[in-house]
C-alpha atoms as a PDB file:
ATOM      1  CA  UNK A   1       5.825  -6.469   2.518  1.00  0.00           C
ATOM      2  CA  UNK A   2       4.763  -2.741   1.603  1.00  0.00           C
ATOM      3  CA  UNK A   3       7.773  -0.598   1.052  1.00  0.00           C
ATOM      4  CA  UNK A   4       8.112   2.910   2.910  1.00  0.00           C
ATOM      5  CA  UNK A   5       8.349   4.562  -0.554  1.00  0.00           C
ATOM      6  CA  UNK A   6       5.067   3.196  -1.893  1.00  0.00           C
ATOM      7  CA  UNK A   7       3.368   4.420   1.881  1.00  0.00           C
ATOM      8  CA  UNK A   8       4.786   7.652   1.374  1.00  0.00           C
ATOM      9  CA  UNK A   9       3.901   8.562  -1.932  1.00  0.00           C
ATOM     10  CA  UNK A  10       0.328   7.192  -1.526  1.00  0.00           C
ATOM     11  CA  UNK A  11      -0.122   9.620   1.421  1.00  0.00           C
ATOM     12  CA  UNK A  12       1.190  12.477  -0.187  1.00  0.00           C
ATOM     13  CA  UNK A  13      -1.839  12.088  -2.650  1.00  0.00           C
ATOM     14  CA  UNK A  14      -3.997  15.389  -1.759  1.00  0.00           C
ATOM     15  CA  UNK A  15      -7.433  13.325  -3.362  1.00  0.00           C
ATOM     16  CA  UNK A  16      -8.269   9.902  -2.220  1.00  0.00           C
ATOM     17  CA  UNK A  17     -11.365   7.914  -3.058  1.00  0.00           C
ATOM     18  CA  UNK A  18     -12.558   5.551  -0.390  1.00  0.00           C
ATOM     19  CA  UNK A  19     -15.030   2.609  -0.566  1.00  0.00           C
ATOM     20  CA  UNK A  20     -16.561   1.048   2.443  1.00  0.00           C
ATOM     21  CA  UNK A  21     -17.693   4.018   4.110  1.00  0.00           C
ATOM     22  CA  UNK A  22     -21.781   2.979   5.467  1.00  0.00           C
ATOM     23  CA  UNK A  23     -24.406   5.361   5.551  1.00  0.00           C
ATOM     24  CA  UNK A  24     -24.959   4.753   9.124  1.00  0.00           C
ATOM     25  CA  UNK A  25     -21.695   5.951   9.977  1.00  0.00           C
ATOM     26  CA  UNK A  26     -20.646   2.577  11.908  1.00  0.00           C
ATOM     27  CA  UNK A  27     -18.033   0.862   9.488  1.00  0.00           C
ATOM     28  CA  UNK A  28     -14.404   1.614   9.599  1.00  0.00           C
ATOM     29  CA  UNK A  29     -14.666   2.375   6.762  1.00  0.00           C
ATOM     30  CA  UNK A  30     -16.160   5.643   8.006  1.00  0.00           C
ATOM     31  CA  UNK A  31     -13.506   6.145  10.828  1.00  0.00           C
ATOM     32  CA  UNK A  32     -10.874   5.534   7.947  1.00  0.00           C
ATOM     33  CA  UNK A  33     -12.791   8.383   5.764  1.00  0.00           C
ATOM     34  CA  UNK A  34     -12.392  10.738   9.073  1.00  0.00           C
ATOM     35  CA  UNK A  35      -9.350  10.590   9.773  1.00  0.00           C
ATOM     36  CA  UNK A  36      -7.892  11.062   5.936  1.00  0.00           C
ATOM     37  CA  UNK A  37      -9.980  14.006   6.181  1.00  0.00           C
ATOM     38  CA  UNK A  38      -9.099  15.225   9.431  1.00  0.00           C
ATOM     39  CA  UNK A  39      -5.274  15.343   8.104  1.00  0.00           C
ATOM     40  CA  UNK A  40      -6.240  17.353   5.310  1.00  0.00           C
ATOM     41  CA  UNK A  41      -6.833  14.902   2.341  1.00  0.00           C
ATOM     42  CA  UNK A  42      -9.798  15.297   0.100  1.00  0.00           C
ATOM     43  CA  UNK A  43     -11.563  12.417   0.689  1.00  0.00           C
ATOM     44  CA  UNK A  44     -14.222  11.328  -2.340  1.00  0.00           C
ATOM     45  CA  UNK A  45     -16.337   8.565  -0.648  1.00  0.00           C
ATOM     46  CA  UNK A  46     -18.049   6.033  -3.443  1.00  0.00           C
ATOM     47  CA  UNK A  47     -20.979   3.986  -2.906  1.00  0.00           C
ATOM     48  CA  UNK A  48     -23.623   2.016  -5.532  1.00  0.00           C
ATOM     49  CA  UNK A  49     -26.376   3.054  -2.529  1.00  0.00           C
ATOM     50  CA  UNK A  50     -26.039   6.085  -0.943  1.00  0.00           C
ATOM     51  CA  UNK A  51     -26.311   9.368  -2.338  1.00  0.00           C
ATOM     52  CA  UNK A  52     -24.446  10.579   1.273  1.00  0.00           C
ATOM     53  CA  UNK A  53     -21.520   9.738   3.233  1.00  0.00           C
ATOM     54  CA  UNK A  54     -20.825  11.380   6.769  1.00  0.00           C
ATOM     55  CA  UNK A  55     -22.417  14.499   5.068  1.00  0.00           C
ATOM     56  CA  UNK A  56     -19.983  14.461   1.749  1.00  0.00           C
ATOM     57  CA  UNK A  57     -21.439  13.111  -1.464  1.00  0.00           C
ATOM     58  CA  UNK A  58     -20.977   9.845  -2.707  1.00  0.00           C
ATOM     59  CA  UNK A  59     -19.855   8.816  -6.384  1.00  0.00           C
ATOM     60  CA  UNK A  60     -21.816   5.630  -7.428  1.00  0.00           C
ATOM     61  CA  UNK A  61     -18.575   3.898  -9.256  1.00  0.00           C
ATOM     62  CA  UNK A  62     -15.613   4.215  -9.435  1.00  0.00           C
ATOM     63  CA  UNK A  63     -15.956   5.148 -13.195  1.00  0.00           C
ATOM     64  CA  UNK A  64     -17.379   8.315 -12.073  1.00  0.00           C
ATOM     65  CA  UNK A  65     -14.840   9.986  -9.843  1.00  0.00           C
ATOM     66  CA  UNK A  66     -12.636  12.980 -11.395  1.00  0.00           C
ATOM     67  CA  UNK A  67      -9.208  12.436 -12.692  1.00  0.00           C
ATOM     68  CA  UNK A  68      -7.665  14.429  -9.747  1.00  0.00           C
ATOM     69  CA  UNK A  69      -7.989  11.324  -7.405  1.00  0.00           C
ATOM     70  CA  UNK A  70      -4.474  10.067  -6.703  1.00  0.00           C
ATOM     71  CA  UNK A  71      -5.191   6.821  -4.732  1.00  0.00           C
ATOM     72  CA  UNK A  72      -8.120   4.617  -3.772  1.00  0.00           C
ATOM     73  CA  UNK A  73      -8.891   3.046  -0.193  1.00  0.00           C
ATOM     74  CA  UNK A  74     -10.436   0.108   0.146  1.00  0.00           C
ATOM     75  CA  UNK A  75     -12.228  -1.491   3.137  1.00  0.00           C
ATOM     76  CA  UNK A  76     -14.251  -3.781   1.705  1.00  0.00           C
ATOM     77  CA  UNK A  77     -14.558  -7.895   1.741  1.00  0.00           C
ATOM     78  CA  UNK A  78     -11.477  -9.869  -0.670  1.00  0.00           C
ATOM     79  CA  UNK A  79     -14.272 -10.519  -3.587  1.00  0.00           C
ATOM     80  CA  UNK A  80     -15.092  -6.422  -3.881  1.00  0.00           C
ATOM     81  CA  UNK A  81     -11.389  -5.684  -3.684  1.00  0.00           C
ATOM     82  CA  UNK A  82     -10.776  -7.964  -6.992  1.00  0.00           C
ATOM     83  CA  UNK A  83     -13.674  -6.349  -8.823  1.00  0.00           C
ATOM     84  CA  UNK A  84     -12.615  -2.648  -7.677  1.00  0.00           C
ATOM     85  CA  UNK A  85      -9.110  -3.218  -8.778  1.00  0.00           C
ATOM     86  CA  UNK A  86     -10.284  -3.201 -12.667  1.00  0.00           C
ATOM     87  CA  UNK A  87     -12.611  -0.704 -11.906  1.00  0.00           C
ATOM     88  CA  UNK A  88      -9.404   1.763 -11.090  1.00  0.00           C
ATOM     89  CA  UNK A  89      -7.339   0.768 -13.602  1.00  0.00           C
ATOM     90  CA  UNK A  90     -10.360   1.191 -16.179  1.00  0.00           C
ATOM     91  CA  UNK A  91     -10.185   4.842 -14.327  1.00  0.00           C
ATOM     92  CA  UNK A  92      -6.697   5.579 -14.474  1.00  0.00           C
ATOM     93  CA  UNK A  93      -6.029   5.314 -11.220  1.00  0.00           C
ATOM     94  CA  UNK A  94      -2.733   3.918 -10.357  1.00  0.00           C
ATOM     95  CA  UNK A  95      -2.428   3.276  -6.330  1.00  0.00           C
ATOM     96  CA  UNK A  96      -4.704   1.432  -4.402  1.00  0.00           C
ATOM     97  CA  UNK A  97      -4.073   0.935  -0.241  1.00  0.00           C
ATOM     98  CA  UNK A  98      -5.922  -2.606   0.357  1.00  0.00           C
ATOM     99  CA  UNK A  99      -6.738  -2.007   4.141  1.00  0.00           C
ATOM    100  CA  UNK A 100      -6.093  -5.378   6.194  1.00  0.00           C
ATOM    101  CA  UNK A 101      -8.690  -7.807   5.180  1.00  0.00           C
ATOM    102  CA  UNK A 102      -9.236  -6.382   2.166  1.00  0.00           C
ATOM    103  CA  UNK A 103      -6.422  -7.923   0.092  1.00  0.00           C
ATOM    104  CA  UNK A 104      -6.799 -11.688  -2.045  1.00  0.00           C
ATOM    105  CA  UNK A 105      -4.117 -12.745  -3.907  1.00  0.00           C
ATOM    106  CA  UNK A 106      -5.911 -12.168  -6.941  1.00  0.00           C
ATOM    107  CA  UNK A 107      -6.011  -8.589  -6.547  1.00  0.00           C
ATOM    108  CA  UNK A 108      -2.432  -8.440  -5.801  1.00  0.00           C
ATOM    109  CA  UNK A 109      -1.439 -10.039  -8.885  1.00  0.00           C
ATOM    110  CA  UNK A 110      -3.998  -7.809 -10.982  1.00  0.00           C
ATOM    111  CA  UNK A 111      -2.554  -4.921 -10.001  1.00  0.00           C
ATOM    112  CA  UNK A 112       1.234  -6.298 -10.368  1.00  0.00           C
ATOM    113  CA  UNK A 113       0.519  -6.917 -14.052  1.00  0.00           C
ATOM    114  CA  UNK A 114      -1.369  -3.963 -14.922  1.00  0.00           C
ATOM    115  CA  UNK A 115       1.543  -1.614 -13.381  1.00  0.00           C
ATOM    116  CA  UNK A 116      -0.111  -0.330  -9.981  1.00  0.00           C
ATOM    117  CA  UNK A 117       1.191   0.526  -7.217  1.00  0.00           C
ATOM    118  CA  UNK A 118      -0.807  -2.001  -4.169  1.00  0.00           C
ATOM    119  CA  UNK A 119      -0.063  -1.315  -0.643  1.00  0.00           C
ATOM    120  CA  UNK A 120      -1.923  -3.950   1.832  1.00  0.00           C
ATOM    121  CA  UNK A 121      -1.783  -5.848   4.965  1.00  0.00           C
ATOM    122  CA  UNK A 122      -0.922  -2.122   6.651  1.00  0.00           C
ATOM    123  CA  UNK A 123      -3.776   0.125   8.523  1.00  0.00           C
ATOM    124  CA  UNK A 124      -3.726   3.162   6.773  1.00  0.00           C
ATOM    125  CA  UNK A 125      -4.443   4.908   9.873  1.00  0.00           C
ATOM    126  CA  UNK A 126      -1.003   3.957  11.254  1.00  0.00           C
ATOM    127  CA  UNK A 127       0.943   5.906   8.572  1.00  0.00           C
ATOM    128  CA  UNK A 128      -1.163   9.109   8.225  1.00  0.00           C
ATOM    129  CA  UNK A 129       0.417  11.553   9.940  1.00  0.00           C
ATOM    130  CA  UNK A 130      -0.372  12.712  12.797  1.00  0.00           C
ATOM    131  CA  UNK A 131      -1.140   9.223  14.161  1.00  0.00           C
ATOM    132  CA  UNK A 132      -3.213   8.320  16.970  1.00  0.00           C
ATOM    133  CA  UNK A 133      -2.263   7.654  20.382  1.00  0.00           C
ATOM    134  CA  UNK A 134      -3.366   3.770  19.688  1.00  0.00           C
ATOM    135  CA  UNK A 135      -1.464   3.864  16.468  1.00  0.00           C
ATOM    136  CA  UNK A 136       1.491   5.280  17.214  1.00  0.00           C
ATOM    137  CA  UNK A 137       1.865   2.603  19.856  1.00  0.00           C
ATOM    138  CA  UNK A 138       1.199  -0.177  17.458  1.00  0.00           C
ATOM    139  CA  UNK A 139       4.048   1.686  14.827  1.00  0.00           C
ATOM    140  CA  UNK A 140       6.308   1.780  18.124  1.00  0.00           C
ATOM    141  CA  UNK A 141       6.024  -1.561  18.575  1.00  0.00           C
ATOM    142  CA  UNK A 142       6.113  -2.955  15.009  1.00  0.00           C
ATOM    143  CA  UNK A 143       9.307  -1.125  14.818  1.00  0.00           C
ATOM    144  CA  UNK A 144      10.685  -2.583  18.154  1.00  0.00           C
ATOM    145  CA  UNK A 145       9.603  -6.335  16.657  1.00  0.00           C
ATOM    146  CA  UNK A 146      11.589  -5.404  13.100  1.00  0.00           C
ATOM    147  CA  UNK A 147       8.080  -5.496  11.299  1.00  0.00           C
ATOM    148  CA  UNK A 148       7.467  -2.013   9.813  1.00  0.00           C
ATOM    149  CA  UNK A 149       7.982  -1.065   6.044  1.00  0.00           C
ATOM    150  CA  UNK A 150      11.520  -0.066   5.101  1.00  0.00           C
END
């Protein structure tokens, strides 16, 4: 499990890049991107495709964002996640939130030996604060059940 720690000082990154943000504005990825934003993170959307993101420009790699991003999102399929991983490190970044699904235990362990910090199987959108109505329900009850991050 994720500890509290790692949450909190992933969120109180003021830059975050995101992958898996679509173009047509549909993915979660999007309502993960407006929400971050809405909370007042810089949000630096990347995507090989789209020169746009829900009107913010997109970075093509990961290669190419600036050094002042302090985390990266991703909401992306297991296989992406693995490849992205190496693409941060490469970049100096040194958190990375794996959104549910996202996560493969290869991942995991790449970012265990190469010193980065890899919070997964948690919804992002549960811990930035202020939380939804729908998440703060689900944190209620995750802390009622004994399963949140200590």
């Amino acid at each position: 499990m994720t500890s509290r720690a790692a949450i909190d000082e992933f969120l109180a990154q003021e830059t975050l890049a995101l992958v898996g943000a679509s173009r047509g504005g549909k993915a979660f990825g999007n309502a993960v991107l407006k929400a971050l934003r809405k909370r007042g993170r810089e949000v630096l959307p990347v995507h090989q495709e789209a020169r746009m993101v829900n009107e913010l420009p997109c970075f093509r790699v990961v290669a190419d964002l600036p050094p002042r991003v302090g985390g990266l999102v991703l909401v992306v399929p297991p296989e992406q996640t693995e490849k992205l991983v190496v693409e941060a490190a490469a970049a100096g970044i040194r958190r990375v939130w794996m959104q549910r699904g996202a996560e493969s235990p290869a991942a995991l362990a790449f970012c265990a030996e190469h010193g980065m910090t890899a919070i997964h199987g948690e919804c992002i959108l549960m811990f930035a604060e202020p939380a939804g109505r729908i998440h703060l329900l689900h944190r209620g009850l995750r802390k009622l059940l004994g399963r949140m991050p200590e």
